[in-house]
PDB file of N, CA and C in Angstrom:
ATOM      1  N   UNK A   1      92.818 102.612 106.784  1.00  0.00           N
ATOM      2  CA  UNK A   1      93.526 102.642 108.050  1.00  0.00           C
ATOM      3  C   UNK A   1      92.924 103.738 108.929  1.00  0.00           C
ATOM      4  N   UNK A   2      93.248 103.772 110.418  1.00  0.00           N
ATOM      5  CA  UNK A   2      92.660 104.427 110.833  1.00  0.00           C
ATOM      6  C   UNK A   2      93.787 105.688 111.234  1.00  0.00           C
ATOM      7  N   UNK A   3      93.022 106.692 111.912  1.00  0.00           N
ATOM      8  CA  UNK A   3      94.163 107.797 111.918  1.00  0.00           C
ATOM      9  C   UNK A   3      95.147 107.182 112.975  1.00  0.00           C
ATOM     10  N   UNK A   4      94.751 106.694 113.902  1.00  0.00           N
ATOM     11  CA  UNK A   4      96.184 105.654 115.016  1.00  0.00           C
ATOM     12  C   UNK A   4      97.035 105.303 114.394  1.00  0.00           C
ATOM     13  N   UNK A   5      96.497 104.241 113.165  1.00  0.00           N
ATOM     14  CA  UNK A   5      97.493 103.244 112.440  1.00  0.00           C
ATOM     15  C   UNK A   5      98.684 104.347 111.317  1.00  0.00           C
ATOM     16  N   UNK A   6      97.811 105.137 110.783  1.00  0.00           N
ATOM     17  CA  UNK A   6      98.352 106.267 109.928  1.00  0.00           C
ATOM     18  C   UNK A   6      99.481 106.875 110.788  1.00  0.00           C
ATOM     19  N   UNK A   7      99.013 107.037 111.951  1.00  0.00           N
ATOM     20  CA  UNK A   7     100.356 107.747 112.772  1.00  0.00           C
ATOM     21  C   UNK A   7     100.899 107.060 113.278  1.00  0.00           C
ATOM     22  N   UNK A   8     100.894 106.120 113.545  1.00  0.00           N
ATOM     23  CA  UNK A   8     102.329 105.073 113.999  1.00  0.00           C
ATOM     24  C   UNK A   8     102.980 104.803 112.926  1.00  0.00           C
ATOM     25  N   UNK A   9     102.112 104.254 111.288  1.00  0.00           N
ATOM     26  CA  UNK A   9     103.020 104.122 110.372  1.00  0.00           C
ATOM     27  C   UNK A   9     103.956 104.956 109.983  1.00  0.00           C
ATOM     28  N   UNK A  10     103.607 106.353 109.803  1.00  0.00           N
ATOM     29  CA  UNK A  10     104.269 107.345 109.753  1.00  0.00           C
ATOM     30  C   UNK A  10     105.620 107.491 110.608  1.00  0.00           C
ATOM     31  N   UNK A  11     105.281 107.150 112.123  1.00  0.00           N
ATOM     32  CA  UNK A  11     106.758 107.397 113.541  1.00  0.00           C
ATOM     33  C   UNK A  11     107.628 106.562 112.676  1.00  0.00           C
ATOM     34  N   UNK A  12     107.433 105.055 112.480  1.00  0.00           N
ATOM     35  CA  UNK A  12     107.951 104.263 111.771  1.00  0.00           C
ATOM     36  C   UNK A  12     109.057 104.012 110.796  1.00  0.00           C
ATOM     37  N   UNK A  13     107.732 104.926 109.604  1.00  0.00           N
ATOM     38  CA  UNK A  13     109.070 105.249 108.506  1.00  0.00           C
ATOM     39  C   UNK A  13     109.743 106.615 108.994  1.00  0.00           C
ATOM     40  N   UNK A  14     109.668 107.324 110.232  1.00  0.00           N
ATOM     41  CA  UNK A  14     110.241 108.141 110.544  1.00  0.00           C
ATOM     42  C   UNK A  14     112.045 108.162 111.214  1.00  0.00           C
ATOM     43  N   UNK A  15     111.550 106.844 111.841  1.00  0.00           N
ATOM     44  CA  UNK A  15     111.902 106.196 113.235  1.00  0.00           C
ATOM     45  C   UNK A  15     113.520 105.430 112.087  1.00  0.00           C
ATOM     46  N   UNK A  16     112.627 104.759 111.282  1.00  0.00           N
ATOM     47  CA  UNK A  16     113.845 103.895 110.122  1.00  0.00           C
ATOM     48  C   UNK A  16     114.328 104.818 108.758  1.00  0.00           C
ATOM     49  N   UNK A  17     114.124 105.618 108.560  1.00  0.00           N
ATOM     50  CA  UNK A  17     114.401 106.617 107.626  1.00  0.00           C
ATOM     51  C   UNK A  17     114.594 107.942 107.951  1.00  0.00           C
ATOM     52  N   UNK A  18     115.722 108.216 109.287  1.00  0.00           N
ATOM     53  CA  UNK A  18     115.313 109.827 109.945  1.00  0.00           C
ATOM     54  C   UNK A  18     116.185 110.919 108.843  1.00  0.00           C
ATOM     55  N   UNK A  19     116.810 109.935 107.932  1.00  0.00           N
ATOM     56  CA  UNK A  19     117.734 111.168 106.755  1.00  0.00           C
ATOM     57  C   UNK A  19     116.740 111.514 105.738  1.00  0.00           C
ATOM     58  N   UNK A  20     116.010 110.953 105.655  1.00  0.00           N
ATOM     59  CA  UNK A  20     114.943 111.244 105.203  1.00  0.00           C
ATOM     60  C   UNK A  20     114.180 112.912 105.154  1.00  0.00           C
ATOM     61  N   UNK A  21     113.789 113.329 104.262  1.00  0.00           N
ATOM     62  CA  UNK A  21     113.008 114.643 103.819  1.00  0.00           C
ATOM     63  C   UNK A  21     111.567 113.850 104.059  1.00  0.00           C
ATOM     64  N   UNK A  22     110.756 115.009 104.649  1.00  0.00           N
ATOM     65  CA  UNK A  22     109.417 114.453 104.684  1.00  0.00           C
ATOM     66  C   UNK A  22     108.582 115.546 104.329  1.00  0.00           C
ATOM     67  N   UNK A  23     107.539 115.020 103.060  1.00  0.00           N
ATOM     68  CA  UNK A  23     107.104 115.964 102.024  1.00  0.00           C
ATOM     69  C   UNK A  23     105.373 115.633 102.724  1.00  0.00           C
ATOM     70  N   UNK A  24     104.653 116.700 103.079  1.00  0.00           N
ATOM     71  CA  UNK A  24     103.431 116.239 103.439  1.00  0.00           C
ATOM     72  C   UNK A  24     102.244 117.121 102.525  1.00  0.00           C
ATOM     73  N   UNK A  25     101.430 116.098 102.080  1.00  0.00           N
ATOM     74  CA  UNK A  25     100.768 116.759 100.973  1.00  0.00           C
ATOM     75  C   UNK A  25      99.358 116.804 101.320  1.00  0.00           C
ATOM     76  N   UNK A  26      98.603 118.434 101.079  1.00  0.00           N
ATOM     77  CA  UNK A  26      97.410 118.358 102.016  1.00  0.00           C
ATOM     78  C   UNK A  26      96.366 118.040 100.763  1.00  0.00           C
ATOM     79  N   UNK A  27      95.349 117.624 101.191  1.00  0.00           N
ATOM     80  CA  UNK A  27      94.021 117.868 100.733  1.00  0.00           C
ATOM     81  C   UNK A  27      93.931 118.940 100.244  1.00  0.00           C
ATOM     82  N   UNK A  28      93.027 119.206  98.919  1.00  0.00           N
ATOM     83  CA  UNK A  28      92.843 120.655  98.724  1.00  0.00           C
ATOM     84  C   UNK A  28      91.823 120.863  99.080  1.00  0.00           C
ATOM     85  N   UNK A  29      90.837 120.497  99.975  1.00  0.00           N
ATOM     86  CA  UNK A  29      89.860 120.862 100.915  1.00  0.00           C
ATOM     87  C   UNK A  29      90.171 121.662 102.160  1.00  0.00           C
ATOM     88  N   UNK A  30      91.601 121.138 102.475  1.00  0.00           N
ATOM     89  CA  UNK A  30      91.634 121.907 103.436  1.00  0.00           C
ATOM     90  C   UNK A  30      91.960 123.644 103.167  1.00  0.00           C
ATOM     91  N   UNK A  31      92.939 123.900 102.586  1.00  0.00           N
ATOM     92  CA  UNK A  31      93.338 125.147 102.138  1.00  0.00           C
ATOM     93  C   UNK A  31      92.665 126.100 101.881  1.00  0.00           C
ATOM     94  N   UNK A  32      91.059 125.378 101.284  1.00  0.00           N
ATOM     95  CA  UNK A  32      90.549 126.135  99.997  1.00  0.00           C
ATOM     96  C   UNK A  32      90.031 127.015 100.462  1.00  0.00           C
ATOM     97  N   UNK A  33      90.071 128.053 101.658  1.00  0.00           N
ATOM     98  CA  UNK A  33      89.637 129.189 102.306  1.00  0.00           C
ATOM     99  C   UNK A  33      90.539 130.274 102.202  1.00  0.00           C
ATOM    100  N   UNK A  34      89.635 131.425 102.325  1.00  0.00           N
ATOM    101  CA  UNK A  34      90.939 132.549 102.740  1.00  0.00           C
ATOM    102  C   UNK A  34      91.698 132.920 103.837  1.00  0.00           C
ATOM    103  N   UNK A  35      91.382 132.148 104.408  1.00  0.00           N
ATOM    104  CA  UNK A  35      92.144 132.328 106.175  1.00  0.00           C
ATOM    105  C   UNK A  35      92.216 131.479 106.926  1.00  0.00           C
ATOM    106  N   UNK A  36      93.084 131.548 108.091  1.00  0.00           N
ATOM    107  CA  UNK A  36      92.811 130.714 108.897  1.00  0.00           C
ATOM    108  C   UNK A  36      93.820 129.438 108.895  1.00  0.00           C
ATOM    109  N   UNK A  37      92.816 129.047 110.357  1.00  0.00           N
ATOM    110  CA  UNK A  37      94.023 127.161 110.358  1.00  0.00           C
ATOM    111  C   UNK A  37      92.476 126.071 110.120  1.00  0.00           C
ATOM    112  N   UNK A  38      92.829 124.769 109.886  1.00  0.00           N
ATOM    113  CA  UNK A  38      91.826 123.908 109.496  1.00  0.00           C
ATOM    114  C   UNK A  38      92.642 122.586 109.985  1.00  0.00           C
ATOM    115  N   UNK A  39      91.729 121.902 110.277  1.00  0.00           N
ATOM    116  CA  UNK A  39      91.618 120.201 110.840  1.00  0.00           C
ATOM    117  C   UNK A  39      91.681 119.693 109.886  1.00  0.00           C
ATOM    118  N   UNK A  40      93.170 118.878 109.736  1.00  0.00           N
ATOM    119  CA  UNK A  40      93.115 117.539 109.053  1.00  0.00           C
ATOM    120  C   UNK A  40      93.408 116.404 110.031  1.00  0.00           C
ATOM    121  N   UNK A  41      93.999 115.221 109.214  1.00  0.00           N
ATOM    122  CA  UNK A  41      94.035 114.125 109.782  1.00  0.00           C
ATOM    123  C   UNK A  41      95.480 113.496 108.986  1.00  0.00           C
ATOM    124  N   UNK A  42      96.120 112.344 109.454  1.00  0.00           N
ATOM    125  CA  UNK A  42      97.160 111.470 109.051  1.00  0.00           C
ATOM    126  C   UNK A  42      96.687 111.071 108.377  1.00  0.00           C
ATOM    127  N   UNK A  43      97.105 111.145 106.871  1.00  0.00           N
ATOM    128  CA  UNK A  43      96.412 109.893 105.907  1.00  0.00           C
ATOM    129  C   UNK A  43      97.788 108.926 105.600  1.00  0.00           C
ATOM    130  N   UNK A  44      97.547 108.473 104.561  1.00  0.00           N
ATOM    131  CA  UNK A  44      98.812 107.213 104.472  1.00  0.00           C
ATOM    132  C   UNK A  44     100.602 108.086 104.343  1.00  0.00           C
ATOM    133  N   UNK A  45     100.458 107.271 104.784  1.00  0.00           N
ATOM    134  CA  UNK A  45     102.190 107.686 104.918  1.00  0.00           C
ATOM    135  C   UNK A  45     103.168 106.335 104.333  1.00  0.00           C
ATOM    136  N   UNK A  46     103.985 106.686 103.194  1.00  0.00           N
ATOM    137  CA  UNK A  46     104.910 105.623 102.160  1.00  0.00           C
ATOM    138  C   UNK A  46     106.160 107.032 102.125  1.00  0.00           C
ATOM    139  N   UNK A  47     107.481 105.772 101.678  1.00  0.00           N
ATOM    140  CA  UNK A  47     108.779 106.085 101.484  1.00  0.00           C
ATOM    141  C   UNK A  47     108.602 105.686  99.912  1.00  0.00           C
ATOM    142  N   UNK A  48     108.995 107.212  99.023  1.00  0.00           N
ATOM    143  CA  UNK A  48     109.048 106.955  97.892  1.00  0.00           C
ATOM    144  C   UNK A  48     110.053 107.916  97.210  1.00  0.00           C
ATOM    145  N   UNK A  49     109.862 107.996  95.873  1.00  0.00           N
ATOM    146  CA  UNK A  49     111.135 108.852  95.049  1.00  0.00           C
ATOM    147  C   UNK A  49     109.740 109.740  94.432  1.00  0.00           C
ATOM    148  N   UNK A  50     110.344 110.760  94.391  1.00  0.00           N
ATOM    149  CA  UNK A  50     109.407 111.877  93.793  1.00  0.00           C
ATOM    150  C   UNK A  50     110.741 113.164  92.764  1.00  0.00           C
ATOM    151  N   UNK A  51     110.055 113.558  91.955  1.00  0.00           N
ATOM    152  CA  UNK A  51     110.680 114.732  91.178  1.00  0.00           C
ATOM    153  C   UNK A  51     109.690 115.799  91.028  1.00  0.00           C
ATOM    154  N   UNK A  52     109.909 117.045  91.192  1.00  0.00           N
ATOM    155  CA  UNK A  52     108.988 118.105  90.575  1.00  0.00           C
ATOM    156  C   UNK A  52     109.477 118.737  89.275  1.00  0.00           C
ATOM    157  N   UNK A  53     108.964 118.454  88.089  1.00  0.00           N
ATOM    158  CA  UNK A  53     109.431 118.869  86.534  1.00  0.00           C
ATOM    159  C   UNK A  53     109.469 119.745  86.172  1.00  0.00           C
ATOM    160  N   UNK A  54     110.427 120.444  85.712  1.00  0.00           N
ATOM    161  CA  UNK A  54     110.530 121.855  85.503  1.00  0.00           C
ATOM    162  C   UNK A  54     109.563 122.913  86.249  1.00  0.00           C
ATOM    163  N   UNK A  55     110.007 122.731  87.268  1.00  0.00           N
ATOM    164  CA  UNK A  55     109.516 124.019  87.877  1.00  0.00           C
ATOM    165  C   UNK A  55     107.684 123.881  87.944  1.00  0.00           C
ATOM    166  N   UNK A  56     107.206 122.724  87.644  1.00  0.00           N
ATOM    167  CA  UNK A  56     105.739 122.838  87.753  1.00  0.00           C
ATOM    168  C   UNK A  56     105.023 122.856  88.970  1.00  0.00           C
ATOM    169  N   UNK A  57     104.026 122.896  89.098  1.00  0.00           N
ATOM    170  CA  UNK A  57     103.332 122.163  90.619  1.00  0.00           C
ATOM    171  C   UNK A  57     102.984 121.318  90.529  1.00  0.00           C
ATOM    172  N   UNK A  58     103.234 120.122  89.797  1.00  0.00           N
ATOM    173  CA  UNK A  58     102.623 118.767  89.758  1.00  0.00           C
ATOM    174  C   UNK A  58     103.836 117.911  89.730  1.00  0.00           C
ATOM    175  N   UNK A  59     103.755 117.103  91.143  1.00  0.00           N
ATOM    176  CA  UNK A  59     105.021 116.100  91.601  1.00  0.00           C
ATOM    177  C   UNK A  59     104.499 114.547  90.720  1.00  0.00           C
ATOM    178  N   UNK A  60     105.567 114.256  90.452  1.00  0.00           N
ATOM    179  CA  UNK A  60     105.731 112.622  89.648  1.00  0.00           C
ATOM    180  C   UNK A  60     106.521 111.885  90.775  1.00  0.00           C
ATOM    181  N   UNK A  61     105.805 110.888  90.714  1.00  0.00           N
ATOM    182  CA  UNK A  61     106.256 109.499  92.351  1.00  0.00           C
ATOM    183  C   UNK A  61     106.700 108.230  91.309  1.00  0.00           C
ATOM    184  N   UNK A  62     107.850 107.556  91.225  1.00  0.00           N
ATOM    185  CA  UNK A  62     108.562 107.104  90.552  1.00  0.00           C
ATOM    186  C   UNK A  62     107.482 105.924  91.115  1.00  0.00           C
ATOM    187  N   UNK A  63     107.046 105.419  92.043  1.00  0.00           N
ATOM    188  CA  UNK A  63     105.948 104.604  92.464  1.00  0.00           C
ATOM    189  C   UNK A  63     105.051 104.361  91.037  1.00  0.00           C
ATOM    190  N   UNK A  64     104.552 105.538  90.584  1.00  0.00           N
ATOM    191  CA  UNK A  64     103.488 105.452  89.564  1.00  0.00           C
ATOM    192  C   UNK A  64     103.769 105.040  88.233  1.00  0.00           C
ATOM    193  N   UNK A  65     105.261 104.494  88.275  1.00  0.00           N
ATOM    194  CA  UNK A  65     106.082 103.648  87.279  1.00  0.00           C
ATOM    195  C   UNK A  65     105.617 104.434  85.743  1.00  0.00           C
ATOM    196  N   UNK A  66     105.009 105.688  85.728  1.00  0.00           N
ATOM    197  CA  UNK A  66     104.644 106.061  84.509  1.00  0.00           C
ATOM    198  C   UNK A  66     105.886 106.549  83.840  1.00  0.00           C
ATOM    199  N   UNK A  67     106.252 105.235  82.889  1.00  0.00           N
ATOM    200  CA  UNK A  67     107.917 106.546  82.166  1.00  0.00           C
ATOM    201  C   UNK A  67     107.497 107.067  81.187  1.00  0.00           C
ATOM    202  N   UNK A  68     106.555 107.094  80.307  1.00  0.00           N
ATOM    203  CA  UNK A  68     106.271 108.004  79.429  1.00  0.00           C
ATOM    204  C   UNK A  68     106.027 109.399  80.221  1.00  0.00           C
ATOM    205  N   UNK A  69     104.887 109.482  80.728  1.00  0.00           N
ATOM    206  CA  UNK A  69     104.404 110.807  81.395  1.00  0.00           C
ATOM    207  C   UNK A  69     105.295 111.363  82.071  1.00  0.00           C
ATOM    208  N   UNK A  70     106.622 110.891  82.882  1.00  0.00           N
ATOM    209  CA  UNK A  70     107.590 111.513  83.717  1.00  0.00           C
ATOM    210  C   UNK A  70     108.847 111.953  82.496  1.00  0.00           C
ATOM    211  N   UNK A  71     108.675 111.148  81.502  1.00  0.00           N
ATOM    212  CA  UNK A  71     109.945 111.643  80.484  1.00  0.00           C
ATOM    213  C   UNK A  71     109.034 113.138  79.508  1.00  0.00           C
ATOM    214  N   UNK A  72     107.917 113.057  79.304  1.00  0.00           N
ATOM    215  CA  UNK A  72     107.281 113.829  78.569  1.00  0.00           C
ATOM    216  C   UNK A  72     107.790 115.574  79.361  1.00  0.00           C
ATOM    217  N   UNK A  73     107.415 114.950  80.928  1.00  0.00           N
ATOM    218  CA  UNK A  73     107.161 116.408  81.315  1.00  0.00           C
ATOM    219  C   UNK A  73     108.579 117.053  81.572  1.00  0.00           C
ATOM    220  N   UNK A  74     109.623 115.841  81.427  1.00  0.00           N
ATOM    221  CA  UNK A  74     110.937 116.548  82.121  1.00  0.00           C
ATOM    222  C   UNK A  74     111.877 116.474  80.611  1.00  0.00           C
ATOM    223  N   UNK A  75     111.580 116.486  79.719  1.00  0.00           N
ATOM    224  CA  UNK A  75     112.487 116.401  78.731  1.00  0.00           C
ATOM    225  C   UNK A  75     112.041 117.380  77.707  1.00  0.00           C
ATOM    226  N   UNK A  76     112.889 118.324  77.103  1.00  0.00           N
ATOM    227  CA  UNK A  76     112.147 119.226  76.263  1.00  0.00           C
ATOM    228  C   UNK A  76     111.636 118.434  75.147  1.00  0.00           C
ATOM    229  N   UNK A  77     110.599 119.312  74.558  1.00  0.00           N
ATOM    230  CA  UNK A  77     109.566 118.656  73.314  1.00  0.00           C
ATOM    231  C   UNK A  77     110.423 117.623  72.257  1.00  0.00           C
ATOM    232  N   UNK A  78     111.345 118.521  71.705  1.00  0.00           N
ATOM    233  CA  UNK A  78     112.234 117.879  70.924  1.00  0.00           C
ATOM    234  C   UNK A  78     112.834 116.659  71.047  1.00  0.00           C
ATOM    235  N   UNK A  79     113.908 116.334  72.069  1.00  0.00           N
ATOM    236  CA  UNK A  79     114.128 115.338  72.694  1.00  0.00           C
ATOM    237  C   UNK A  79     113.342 114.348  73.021  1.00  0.00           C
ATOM    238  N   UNK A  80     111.965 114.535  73.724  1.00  0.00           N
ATOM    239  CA  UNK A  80     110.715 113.615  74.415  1.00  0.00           C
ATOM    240  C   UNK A  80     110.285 112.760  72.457  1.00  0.00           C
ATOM    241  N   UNK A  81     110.385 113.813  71.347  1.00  0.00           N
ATOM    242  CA  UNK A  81     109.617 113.468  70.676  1.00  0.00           C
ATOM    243  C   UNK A  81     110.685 112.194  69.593  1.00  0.00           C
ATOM    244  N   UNK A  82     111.782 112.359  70.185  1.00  0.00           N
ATOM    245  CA  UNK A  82     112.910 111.524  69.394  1.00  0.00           C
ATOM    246  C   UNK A  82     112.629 110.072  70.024  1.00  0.00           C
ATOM    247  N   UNK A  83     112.880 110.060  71.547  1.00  0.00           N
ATOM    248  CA  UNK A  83     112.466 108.676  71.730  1.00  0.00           C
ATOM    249  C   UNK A  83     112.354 107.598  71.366  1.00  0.00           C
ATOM    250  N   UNK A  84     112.352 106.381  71.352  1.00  0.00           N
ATOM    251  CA  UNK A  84     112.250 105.140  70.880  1.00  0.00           C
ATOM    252  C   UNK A  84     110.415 104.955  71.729  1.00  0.00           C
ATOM    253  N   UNK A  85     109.969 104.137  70.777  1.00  0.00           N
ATOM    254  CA  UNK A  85     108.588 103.785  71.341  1.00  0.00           C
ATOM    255  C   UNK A  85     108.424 102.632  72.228  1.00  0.00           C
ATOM    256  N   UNK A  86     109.182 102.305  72.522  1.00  0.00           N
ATOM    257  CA  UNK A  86     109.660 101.020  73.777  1.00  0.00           C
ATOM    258  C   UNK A  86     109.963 101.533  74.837  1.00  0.00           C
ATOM    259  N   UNK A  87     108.928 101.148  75.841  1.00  0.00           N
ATOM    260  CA  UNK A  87     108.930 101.437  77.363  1.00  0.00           C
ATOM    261  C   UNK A  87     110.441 100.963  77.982  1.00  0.00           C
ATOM    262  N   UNK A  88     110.421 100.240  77.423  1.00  0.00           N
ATOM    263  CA  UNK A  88     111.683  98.940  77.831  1.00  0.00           C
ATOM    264  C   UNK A  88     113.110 100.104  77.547  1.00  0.00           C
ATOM    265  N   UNK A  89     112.932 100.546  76.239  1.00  0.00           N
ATOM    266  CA  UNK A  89     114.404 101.039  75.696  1.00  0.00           C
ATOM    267  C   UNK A  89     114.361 102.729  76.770  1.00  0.00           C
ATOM    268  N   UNK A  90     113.249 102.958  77.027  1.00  0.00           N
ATOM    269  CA  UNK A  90     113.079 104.344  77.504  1.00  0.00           C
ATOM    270  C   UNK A  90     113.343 104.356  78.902  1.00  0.00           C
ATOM    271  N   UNK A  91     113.443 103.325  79.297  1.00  0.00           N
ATOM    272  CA  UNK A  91     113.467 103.243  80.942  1.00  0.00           C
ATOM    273  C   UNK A  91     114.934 103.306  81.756  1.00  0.00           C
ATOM    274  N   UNK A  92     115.930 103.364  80.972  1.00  0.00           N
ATOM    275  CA  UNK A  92     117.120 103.462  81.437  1.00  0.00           C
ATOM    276  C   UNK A  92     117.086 105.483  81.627  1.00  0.00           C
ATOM    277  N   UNK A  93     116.466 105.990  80.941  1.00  0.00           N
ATOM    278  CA  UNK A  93     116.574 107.792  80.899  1.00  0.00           C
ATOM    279  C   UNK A  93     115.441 107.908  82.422  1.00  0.00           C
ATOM    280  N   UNK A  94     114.238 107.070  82.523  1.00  0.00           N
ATOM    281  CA  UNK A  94     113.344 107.276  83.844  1.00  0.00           C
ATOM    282  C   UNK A  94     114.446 106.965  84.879  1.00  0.00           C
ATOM    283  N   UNK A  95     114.910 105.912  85.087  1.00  0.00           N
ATOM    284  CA  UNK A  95     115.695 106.078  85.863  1.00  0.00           C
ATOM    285  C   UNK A  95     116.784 106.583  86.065  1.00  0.00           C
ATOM    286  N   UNK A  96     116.927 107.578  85.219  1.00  0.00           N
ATOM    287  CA  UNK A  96     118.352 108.276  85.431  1.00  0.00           C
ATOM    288  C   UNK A  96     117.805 110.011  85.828  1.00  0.00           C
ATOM    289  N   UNK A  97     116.152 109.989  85.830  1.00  0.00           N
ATOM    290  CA  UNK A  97     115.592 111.386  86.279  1.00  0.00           C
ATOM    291  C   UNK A  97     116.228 111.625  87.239  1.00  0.00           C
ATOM    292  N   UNK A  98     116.570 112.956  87.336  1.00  0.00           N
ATOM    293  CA  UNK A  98     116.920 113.641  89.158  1.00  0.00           C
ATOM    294  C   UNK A  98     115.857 113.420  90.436  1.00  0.00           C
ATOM    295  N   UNK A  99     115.474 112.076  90.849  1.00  0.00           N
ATOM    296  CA  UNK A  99     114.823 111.212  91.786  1.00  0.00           C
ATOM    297  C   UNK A  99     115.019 112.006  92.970  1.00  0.00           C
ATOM    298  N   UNK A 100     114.169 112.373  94.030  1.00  0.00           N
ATOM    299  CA  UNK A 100     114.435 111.930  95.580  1.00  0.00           C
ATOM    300  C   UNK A 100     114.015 111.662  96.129  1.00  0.00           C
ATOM    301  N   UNK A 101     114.481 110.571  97.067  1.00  0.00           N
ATOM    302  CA  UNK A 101     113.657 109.976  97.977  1.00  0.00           C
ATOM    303  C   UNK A 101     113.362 110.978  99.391  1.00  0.00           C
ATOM    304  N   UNK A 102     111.964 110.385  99.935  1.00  0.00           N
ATOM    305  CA  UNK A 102     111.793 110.731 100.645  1.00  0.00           C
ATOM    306  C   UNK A 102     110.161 110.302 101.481  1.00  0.00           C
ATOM    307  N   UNK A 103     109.960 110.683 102.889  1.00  0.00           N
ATOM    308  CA  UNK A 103     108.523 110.314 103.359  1.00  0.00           C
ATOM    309  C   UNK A 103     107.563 110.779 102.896  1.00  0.00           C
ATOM    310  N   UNK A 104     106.930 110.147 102.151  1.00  0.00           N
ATOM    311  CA  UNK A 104     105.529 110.715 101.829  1.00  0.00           C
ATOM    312  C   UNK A 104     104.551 110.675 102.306  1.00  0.00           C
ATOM    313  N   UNK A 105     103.551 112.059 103.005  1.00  0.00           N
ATOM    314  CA  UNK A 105     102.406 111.644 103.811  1.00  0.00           C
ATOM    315  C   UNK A 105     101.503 112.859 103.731  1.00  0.00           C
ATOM    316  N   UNK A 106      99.745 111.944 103.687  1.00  0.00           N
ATOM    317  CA  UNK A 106      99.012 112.747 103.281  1.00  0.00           C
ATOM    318  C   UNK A 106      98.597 113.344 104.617  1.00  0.00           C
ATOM    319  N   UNK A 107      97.844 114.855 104.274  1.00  0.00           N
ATOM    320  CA  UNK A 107      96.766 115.162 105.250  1.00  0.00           C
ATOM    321  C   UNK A 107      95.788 115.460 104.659  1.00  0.00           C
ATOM    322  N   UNK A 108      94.663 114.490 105.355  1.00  0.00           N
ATOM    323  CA  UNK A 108      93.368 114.711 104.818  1.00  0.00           C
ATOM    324  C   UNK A 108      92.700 115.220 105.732  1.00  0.00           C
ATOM    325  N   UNK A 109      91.549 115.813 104.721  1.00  0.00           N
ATOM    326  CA  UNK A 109      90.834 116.504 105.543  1.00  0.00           C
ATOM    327  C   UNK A 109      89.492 115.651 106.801  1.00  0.00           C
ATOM    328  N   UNK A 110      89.319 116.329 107.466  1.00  0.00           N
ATOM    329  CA  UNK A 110      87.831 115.758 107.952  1.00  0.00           C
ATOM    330  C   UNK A 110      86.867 115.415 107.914  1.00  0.00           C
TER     331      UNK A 110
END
C-alpha cells in the first residue's frame, strides 16, 4: 500500500473505532540513534487484540492465533507445563488471556 492508502486506512479504523486505544509501533531503524527526531512513514494499520506478558517487551496479537506461545509466556512454568497437548482443549485459557483491543499501526521507516 502506499503511504496515502496507509493513512486513510488508518482515519478509518479511527473514524469507526474512536474508543479505541491506538498502539503505534516503530521500526527499529528509526530509533536506533542517540538523538534526535527521524522520518517515518504510515505503514499498515489493523484493529486487533494484543497482550504484553508479564511485564516483557514483546507484545502477542491474538491475530497470530499462536496459543501455545501466548499461554507459554503468560502462564507460570508449572502450570504452562501441566497443560493438555491439544490446541483444541488449550484454547478456551487463550481466550480467556487479559486481551485488548485496539488500533494497530506501524511506522516505518524511509
Amino acid at each position: 500500500m502506499t503511504q496515502q492508502e496507509n493513512t486513510a486506512e488508518l482515519m478509518r479504523l479511527i473514524r469507526e473505532n474512536p474508543e479505541l486505544p491506538i498502539l503505534p509501533f516503530v521500526d527499529g531503524e528509526i530509533p536506533a540513534d542517540d538523538g534526535g527526531y527521524w522520518l517515518g512513514e504510515w505503514g499498515e494499520a489493523r484493529v486487533d487484540e494484543f497482550l504484553l506478558p508479564n511485564k516483557s517487551e514483546y507484545y502477542l496479537f491474538k491475530s497470530d492465533d499462536d496459543v501455545f506461545d501466548a499461554l507459554e509466556r503468560c502462564l507460570p512454568y508449572e502450570e504452562y507445563e501441566k497443560l493438555p497437548e491439544s490446541e483444541e482443549e488449550c484454547r478456551p485459557l487463550y481466550e480467556a488471556l487479559p486481551w485488548t483491543k485496539a488500533i494497530i499501526v506501524y511506522i516505518n521507516s524511509l
